[in-house]
C-alpha atoms as a PDB file:
ATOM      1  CA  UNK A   1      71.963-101.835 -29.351  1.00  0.00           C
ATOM      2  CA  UNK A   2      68.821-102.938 -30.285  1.00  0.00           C
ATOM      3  CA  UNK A   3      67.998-107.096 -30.756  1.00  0.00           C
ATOM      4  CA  UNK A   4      65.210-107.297 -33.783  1.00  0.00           C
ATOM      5  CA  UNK A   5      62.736-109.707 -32.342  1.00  0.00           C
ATOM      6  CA  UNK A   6      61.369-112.570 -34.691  1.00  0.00           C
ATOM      7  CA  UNK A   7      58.046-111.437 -36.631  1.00  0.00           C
ATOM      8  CA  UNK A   8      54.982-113.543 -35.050  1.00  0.00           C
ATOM      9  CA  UNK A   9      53.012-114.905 -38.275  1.00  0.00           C
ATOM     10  CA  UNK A  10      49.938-116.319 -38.377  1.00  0.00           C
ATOM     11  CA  UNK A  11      48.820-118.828 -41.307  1.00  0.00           C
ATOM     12  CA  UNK A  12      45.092-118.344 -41.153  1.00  0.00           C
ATOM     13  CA  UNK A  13      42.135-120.759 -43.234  1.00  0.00           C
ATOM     14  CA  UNK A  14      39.212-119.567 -43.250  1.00  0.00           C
ATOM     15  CA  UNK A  15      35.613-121.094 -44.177  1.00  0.00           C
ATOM     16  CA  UNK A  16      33.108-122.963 -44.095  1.00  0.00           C
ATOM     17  CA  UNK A  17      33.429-127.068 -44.848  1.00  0.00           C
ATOM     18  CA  UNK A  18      29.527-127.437 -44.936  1.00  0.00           C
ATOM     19  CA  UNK A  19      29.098-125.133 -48.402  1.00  0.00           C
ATOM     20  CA  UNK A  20      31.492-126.682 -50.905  1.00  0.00           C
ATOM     21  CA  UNK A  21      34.061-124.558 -52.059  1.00  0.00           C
ATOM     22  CA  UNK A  22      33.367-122.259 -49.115  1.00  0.00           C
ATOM     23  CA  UNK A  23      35.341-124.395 -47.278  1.00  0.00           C
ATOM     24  CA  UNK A  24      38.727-123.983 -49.569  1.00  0.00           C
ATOM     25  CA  UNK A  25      40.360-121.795 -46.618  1.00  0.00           C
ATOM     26  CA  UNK A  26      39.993-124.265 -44.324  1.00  0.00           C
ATOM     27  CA  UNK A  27      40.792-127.442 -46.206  1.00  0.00           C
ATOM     28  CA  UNK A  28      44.148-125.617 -47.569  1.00  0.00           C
ATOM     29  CA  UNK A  29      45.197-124.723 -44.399  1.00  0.00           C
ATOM     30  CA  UNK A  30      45.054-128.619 -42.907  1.00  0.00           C
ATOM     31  CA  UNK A  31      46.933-129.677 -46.072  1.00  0.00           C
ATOM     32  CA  UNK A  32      49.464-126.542 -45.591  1.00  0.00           C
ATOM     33  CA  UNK A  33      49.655-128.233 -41.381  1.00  0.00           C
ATOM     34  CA  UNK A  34      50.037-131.690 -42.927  1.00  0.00           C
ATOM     35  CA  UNK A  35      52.841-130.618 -45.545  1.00  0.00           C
ATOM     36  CA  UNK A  36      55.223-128.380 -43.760  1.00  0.00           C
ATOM     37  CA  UNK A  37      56.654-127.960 -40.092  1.00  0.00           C
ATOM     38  CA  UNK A  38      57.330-124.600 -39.534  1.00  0.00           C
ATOM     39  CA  UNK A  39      59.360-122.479 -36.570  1.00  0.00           C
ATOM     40  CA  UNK A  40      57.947-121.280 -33.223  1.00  0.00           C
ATOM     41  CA  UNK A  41      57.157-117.844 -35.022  1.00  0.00           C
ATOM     42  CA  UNK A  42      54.817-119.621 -37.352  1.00  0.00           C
ATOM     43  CA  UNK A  43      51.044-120.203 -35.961  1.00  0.00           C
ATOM     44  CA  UNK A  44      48.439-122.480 -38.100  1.00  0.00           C
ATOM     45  CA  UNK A  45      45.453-121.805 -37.290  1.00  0.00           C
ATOM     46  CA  UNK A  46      41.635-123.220 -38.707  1.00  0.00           C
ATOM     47  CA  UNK A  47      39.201-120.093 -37.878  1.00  0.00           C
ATOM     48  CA  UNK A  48      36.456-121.545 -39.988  1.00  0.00           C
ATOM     49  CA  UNK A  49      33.718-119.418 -39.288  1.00  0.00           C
ATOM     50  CA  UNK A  50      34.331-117.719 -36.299  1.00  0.00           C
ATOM     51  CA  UNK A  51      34.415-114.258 -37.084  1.00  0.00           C
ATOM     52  CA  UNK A  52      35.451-111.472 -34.692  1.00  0.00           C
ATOM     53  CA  UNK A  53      36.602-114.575 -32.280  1.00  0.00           C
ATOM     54  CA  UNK A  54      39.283-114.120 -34.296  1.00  0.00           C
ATOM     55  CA  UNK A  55      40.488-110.663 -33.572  1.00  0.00           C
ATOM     56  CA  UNK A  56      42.531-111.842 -30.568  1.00  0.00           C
ATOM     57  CA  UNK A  57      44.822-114.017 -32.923  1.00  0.00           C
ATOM     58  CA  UNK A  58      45.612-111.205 -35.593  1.00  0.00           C
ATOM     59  CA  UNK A  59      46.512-108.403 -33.171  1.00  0.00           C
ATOM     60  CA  UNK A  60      49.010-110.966 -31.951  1.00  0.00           C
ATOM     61  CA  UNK A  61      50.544-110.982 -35.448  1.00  0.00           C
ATOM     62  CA  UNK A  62      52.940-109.010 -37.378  1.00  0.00           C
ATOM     63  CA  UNK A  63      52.350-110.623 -40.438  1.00  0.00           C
ATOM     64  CA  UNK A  64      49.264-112.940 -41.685  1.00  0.00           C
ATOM     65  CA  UNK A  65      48.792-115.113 -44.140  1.00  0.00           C
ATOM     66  CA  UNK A  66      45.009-116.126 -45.436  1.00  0.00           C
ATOM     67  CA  UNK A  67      43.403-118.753 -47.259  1.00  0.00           C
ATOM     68  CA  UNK A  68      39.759-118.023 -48.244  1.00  0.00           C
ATOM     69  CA  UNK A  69      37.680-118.723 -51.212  1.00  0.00           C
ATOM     70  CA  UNK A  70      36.641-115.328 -52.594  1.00  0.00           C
ATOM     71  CA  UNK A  71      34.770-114.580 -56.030  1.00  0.00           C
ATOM     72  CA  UNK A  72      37.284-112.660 -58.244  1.00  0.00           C
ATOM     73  CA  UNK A  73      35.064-113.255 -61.402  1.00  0.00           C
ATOM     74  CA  UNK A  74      37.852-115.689 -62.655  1.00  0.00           C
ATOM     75  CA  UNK A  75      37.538-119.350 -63.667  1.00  0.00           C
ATOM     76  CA  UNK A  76      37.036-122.125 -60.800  1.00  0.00           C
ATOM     77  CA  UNK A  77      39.656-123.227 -59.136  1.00  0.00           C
ATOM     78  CA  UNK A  78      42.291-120.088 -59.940  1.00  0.00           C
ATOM     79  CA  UNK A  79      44.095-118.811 -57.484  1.00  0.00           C
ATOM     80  CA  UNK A  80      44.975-114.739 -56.617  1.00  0.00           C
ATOM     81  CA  UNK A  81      47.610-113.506 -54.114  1.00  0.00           C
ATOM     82  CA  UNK A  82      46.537-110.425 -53.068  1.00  0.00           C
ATOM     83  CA  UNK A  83      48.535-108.655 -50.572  1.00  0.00           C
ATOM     84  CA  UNK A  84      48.616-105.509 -47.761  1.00  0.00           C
ATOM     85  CA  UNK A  85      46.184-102.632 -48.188  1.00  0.00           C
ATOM     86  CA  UNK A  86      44.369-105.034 -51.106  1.00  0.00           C
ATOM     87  CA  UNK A  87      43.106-107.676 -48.114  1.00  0.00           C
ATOM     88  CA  UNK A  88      40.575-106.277 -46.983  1.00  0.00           C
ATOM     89  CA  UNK A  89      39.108-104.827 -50.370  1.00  0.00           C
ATOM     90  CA  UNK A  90      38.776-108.558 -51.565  1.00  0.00           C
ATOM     91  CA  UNK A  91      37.350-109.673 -48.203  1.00  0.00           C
ATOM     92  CA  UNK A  92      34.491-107.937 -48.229  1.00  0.00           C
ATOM     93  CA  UNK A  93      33.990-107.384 -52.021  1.00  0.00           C
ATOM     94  CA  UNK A  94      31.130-110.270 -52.057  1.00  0.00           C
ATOM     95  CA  UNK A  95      29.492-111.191 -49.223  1.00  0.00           C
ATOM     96  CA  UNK A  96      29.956-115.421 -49.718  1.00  0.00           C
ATOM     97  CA  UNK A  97      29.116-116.118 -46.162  1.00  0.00           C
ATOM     98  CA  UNK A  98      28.736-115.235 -42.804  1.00  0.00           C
ATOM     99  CA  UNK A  99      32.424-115.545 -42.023  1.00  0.00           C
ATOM    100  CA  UNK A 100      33.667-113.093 -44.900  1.00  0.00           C
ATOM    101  CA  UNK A 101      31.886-109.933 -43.622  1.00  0.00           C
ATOM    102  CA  UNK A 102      33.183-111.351 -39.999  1.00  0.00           C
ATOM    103  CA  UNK A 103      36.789-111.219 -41.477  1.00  0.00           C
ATOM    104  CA  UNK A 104      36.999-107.827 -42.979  1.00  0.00           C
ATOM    105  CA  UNK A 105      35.579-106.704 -39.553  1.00  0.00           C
ATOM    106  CA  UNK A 106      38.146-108.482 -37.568  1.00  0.00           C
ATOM    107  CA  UNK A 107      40.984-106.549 -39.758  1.00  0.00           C
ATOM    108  CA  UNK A 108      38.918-103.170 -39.093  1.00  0.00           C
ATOM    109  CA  UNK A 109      38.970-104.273 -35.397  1.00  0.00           C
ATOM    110  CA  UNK A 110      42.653-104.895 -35.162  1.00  0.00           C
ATOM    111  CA  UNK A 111      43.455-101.562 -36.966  1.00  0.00           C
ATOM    112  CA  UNK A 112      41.365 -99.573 -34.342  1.00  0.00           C
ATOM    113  CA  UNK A 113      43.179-101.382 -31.712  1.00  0.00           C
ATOM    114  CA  UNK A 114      46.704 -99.997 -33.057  1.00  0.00           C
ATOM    115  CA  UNK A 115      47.882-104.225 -33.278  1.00  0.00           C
ATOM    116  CA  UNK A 116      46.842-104.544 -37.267  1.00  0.00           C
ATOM    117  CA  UNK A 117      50.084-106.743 -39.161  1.00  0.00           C
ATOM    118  CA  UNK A 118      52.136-105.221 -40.315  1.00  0.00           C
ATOM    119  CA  UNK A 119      52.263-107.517 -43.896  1.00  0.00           C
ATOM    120  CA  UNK A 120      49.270-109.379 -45.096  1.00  0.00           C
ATOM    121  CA  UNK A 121      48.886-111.796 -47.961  1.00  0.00           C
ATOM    122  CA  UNK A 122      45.836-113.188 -48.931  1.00  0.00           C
ATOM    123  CA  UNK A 123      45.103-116.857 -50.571  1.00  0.00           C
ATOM    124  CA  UNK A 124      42.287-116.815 -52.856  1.00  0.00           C
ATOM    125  CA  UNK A 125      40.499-119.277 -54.550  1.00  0.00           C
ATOM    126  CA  UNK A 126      37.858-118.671 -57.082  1.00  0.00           C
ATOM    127  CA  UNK A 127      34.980-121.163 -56.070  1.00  0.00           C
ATOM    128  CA  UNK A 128      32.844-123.171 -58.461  1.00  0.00           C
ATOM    129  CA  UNK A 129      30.065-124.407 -55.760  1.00  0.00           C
ATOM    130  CA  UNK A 130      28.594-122.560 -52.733  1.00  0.00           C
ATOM    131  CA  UNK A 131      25.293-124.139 -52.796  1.00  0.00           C
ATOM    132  CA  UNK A 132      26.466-127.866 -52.187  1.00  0.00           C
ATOM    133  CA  UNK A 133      25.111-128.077 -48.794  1.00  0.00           C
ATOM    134  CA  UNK A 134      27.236-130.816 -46.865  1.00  0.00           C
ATOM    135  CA  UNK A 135      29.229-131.116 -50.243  1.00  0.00           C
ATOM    136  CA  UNK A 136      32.996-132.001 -50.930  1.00  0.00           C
ATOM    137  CA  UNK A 137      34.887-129.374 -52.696  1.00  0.00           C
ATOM    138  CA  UNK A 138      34.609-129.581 -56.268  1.00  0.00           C
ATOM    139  CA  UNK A 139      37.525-130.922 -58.315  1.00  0.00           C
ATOM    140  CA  UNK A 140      38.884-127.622 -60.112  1.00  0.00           C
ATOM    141  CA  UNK A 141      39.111-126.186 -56.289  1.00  0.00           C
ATOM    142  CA  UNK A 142      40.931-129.146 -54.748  1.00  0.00           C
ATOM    143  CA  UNK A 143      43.165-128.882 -57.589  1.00  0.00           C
ATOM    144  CA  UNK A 144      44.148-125.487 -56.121  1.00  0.00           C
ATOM    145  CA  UNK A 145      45.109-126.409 -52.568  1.00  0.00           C
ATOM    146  CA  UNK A 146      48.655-127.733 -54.008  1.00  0.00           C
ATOM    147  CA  UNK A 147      49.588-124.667 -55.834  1.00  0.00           C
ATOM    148  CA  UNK A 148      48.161-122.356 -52.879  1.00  0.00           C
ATOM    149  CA  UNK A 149      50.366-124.527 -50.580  1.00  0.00           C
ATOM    150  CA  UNK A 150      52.941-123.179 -52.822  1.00  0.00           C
ATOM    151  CA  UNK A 151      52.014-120.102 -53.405  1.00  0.00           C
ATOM    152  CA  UNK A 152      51.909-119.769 -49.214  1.00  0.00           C
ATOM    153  CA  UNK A 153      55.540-121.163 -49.152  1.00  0.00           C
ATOM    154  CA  UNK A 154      56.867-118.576 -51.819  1.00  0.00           C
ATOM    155  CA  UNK A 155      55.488-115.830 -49.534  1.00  0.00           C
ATOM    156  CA  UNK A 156      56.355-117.363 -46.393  1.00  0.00           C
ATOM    157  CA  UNK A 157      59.979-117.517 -47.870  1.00  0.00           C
ATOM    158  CA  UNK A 158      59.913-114.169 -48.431  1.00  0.00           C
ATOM    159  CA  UNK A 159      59.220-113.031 -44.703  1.00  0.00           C
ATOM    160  CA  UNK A 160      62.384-115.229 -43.997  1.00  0.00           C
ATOM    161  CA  UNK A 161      60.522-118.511 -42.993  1.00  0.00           C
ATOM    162  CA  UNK A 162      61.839-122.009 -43.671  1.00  0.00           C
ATOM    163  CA  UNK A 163      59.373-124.452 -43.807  1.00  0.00           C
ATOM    164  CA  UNK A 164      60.403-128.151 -43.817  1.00  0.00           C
ATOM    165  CA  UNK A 165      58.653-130.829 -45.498  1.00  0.00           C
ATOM    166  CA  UNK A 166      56.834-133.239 -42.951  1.00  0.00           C
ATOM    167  CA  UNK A 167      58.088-136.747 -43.383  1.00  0.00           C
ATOM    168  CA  UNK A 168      55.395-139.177 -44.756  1.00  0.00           C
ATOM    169  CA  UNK A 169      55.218-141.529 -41.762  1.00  0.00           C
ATOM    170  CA  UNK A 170      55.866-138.740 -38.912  1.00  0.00           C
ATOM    171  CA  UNK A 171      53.178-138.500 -36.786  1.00  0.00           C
ATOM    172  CA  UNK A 172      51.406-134.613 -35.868  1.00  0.00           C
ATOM    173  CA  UNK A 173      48.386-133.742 -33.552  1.00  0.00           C
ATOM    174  CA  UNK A 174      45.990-132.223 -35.586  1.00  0.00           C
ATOM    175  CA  UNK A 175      45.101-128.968 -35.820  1.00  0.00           C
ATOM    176  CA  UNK A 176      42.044-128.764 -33.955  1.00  0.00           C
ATOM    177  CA  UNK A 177      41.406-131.598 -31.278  1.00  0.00           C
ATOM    178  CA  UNK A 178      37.951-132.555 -33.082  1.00  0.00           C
ATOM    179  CA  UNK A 179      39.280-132.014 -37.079  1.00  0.00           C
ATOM    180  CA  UNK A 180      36.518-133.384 -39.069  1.00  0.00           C
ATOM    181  CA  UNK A 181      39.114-135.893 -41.573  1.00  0.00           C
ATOM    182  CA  UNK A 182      38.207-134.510 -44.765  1.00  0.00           C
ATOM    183  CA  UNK A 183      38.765-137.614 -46.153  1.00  0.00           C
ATOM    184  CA  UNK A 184      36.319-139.209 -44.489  1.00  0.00           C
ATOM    185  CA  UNK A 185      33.388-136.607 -44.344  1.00  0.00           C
ATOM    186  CA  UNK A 186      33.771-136.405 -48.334  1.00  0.00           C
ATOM    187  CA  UNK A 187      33.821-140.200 -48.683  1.00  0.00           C
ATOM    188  CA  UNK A 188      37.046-140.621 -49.770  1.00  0.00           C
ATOM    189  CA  UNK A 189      38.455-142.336 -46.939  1.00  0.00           C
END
């Protein structure tokens, strides 16, 4: 008799806080770390920009879960769920930054490896801003991170995760041990 093992899953942001709306993937993923509590499975991770650093992390998962700002030619600020053999299409469909290219090249790494996930699901968010050096995200794009937090849940739920709801006042280590407080670095403290 064979004992199915849990699926790892990896809940990835990606970005760039220092270009405006380039750094959507990384913002939603703090707010998705500050929202929800998830099982040992679950790993939240900030990979900002660092490219094929981040191979090691996604051959360790069987399923991944992205946020990213990508250009889909839609209004700013909507959001697209794109999903499996689509991921990668989307990730390198316009080169944004540095750290897209980086990311389509980290899938194409983990594929020739033989450890590529087995489901992905992809977060996007259709920027307004890339030029604001040292810029905030613009409104219609942090109007997205709540409904991407729930977008993430939906799909979470359906790879069997239960997420709970942080309390307000419980207390978390953050997810990187020098977090720039976005709060704070966008004035808003």
């Amino acid at each position: 008799m064979t004992v199915a093992r849990t699926p790892r899953i990896l809940v990835l942001g990606i970005g760039n806080i220092l270009w405006g709306d380039e750094g959507f993937g990384v913002r939603a993923v703090e707010s998705f770390h500050r929202r929800f509590v998830t099982p040992e499975n679950v790993t939240i991770l900030d990979g900002g920009t660092q490219g094929l650093y981040l191979v090691q992390f996604v051959e360790e998962a069987d399923r991944l879960l992205v946020f990213d700002a990508i250009d889909y030619g839609l209004e700013p600020g909507a959001l697209k769920v794109v999903r499996d053999h689509e991921v990668p299409k989307f990730t390198g469909s316009k080169k944004m930054s540095l750290h897209q290219t980086g990311f389509q090249e980290v899938l194409s790494a983990a594929d020739l490896l033989g450890r590529y996930p087995e489901k992905l699901a992809l977060i996007g968010c259709q920027p307004l801003d890339l030029e604001d050096w040292g810029g905030p995200l613009t409104d219609p794009v942090r109007a997205a991170i709540a409904p991407a937090l729930d977008a993430a849940a939906s799909v979470l739920a359906e790879w069997g995760v239960a997420l709970q709801a942080r309390v307000a006042e419980e207390s978390f280590a953050p997810l990187l041990s020098n977090d720039i407080d976005h709060r704070r670095y966008e004035g808003r403290a």
